[in-house]
PDB file of N, CA and C in Angstrom:
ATOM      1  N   UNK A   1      13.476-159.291 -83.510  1.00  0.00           N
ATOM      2  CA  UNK A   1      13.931-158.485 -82.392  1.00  0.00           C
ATOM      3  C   UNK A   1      14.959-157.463 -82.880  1.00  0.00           C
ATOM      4  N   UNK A   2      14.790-156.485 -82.072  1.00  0.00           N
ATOM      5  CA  UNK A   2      16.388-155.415 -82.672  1.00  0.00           C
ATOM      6  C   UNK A   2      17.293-156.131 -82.275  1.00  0.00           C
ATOM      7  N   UNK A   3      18.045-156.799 -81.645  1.00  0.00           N
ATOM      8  CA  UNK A   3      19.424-157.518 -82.063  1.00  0.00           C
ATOM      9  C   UNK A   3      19.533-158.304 -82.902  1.00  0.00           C
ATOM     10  N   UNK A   4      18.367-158.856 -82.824  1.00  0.00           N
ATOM     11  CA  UNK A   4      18.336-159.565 -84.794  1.00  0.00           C
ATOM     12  C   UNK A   4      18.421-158.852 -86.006  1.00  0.00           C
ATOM     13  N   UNK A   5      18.303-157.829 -85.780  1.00  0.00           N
ATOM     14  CA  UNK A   5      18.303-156.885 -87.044  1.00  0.00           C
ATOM     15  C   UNK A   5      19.253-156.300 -87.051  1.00  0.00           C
ATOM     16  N   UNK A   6      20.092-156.311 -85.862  1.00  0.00           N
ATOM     17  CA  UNK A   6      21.384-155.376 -85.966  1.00  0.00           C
ATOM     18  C   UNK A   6      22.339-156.479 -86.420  1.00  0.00           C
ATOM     19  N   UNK A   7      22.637-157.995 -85.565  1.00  0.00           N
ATOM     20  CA  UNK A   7      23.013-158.752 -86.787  1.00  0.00           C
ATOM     21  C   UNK A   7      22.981-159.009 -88.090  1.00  0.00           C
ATOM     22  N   UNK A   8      21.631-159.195 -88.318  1.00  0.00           N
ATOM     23  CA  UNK A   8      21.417-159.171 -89.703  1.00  0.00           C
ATOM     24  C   UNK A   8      22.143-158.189 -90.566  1.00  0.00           C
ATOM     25  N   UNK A   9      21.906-156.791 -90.209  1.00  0.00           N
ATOM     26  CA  UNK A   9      22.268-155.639 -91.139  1.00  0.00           C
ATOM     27  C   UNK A   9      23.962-155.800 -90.876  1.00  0.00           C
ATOM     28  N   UNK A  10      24.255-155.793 -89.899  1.00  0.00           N
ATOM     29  CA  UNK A  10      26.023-155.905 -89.518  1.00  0.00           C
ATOM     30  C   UNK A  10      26.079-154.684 -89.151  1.00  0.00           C
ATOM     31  N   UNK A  11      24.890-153.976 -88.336  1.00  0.00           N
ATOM     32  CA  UNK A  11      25.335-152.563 -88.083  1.00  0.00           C
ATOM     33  C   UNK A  11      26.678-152.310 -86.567  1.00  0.00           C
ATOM     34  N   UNK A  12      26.365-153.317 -86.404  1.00  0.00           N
ATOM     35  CA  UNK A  12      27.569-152.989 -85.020  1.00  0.00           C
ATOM     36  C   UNK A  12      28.884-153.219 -85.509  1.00  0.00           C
ATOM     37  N   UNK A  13      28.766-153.640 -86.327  1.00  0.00           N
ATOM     38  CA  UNK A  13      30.306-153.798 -87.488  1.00  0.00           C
ATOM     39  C   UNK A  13      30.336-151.817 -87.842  1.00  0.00           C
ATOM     40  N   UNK A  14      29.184-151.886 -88.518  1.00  0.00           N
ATOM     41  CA  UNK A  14      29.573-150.630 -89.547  1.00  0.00           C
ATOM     42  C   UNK A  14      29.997-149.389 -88.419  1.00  0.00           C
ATOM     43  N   UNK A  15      28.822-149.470 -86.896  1.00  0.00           N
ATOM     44  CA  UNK A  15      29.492-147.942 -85.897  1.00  0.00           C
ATOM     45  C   UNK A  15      30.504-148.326 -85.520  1.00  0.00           C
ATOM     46  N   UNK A  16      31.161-149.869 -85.026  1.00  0.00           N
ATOM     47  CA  UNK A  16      32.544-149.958 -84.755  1.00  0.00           C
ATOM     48  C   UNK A  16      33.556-148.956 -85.499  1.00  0.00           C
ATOM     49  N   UNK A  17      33.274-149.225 -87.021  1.00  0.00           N
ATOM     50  CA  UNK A  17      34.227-148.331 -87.846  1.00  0.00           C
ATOM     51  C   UNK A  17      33.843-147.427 -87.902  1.00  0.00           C
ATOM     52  N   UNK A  18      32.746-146.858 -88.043  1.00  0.00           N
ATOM     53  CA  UNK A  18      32.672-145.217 -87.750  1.00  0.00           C
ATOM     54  C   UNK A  18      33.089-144.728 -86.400  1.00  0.00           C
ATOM     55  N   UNK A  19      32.995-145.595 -85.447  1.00  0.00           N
ATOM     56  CA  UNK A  19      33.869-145.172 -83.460  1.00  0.00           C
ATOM     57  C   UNK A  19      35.235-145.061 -84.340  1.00  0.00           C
ATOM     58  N   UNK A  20      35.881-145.795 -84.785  1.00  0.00           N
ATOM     59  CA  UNK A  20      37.440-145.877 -85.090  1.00  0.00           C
ATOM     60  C   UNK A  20      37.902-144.932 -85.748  1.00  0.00           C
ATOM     61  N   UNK A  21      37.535-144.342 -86.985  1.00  0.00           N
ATOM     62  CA  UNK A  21      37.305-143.382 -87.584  1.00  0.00           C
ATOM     63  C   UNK A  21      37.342-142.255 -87.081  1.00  0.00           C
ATOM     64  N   UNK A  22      36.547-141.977 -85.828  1.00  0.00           N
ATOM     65  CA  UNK A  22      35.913-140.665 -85.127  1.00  0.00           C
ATOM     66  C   UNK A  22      37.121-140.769 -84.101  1.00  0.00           C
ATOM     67  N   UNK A  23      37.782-141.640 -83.497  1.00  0.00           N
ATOM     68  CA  UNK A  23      38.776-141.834 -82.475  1.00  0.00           C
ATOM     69  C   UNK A  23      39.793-141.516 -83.011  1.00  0.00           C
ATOM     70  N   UNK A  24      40.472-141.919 -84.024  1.00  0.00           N
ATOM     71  CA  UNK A  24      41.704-141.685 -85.323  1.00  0.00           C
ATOM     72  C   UNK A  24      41.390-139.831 -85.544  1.00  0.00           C
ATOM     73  N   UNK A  25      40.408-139.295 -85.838  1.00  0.00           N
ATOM     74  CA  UNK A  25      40.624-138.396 -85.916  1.00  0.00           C
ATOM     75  C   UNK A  25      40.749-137.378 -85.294  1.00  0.00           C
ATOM     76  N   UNK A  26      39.825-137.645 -83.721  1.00  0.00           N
ATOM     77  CA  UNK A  26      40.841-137.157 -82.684  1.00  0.00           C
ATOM     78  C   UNK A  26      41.927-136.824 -81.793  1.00  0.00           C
ATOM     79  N   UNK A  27      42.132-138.214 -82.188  1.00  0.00           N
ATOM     80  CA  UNK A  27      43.862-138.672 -81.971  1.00  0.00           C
ATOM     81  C   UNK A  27      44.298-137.876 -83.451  1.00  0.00           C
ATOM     82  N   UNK A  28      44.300-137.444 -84.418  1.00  0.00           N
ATOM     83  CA  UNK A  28      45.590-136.980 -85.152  1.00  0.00           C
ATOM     84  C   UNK A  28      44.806-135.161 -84.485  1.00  0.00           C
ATOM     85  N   UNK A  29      43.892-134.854 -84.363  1.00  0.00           N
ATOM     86  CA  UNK A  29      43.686-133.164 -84.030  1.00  0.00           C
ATOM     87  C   UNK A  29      44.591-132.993 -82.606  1.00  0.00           C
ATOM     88  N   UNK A  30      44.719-133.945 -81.966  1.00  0.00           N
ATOM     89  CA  UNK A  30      45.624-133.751 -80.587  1.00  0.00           C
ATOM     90  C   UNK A  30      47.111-134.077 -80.822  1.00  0.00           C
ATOM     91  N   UNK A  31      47.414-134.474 -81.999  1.00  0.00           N
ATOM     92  CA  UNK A  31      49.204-135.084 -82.158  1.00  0.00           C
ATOM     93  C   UNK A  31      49.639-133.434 -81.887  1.00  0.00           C
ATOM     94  N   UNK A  32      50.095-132.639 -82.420  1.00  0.00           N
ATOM     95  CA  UNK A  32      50.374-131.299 -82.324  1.00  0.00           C
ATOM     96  C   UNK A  32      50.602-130.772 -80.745  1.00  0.00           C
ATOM     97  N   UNK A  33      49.856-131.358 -80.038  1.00  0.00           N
ATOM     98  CA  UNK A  33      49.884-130.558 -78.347  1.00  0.00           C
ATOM     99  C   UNK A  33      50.638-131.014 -78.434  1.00  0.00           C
ATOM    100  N   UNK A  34      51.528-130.847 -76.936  1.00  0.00           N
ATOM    101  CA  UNK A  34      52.919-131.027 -76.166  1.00  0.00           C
ATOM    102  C   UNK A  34      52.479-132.158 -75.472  1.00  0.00           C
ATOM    103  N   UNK A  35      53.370-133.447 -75.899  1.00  0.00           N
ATOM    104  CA  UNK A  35      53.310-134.537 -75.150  1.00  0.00           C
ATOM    105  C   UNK A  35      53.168-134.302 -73.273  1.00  0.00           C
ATOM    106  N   UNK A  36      52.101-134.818 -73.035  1.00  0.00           N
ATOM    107  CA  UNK A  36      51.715-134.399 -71.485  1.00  0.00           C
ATOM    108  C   UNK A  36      50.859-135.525 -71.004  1.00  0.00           C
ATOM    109  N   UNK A  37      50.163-135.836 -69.476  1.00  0.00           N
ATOM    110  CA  UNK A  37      49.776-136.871 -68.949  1.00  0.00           C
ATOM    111  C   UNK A  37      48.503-136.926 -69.216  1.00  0.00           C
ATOM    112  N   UNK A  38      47.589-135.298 -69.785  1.00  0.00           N
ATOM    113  CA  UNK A  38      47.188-135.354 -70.166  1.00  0.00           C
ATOM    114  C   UNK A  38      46.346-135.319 -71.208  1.00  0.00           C
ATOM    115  N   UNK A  39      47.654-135.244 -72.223  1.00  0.00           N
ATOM    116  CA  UNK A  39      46.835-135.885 -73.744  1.00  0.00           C
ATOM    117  C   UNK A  39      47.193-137.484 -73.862  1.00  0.00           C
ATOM    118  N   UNK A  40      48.068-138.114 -73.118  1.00  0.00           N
ATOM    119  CA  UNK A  40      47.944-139.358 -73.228  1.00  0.00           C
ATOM    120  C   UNK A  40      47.049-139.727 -72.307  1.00  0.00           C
ATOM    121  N   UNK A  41      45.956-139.120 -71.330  1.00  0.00           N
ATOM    122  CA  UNK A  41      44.936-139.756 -71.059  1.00  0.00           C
ATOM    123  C   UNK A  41      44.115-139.793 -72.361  1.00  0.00           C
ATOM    124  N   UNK A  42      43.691-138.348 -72.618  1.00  0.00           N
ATOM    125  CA  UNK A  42      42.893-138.458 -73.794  1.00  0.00           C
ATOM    126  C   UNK A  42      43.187-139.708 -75.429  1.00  0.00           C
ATOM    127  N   UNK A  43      44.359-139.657 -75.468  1.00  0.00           N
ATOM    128  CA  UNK A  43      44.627-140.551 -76.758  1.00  0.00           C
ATOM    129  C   UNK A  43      44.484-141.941 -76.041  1.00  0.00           C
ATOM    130  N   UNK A  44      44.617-142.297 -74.519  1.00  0.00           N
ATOM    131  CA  UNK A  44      44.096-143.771 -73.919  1.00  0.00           C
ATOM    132  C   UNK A  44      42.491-144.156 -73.978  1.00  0.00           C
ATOM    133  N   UNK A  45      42.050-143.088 -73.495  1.00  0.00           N
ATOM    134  CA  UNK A  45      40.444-143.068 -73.465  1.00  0.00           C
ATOM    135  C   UNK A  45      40.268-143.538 -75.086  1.00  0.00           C
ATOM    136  N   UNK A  46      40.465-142.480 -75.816  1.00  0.00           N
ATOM    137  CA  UNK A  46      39.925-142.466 -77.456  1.00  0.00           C
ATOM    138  C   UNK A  46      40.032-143.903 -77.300  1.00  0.00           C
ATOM    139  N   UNK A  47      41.720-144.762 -77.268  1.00  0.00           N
ATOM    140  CA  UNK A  47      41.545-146.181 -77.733  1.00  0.00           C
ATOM    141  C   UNK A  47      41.138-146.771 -76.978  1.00  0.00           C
ATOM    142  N   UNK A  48      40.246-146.808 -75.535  1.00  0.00           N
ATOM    143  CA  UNK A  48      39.482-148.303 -74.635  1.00  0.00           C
ATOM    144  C   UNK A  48      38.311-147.592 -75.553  1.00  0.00           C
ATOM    145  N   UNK A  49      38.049-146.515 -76.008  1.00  0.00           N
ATOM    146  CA  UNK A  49      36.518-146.540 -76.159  1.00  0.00           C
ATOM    147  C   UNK A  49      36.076-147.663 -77.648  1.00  0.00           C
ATOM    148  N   UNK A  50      36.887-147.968 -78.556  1.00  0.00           N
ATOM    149  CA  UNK A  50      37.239-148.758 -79.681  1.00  0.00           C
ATOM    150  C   UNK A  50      37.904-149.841 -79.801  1.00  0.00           C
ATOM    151  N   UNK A  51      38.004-150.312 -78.569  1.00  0.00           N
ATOM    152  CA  UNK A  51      38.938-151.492 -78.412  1.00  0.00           C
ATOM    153  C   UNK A  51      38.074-152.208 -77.199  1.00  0.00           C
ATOM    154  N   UNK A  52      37.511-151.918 -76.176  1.00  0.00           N
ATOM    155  CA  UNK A  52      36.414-152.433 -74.932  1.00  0.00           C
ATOM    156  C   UNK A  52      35.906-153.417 -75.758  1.00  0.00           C
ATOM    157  N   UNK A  53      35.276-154.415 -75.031  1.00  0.00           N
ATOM    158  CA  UNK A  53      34.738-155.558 -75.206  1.00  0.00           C
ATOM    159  C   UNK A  53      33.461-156.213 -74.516  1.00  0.00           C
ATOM    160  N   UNK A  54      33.266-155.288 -73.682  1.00  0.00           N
ATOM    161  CA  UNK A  54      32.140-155.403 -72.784  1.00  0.00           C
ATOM    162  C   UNK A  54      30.935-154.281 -72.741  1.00  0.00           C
TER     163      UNK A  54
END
């Protein structure tokens, strides 16, 4: 089955770290703006999207 194969390979391991990766580097292209409500939405979003569990 494909979830057997995605276990097998450990690919939901490997896009986890490529999500984290891709989130980290959006979060450092936004450090520079002016602390505001909304770039700390955006730097909140980046981390539930890499941190969610469901």
């Amino acid at each position: 089955s494909v979830l057997a194969a995605i276990k097998a390979t450990h690919a939901n391991e490997y896009v986890l770290n490529l999500a984290k990766q891709e989130s980290a580097q959006g979060c450092a292209a936004i450090a520079h703006f002016p602390d505001s409500i909304y770039k700390q939405s955006l730097l909140d979003l980046a981390d539930f999207a890499v941190t969610r569990s469901y």
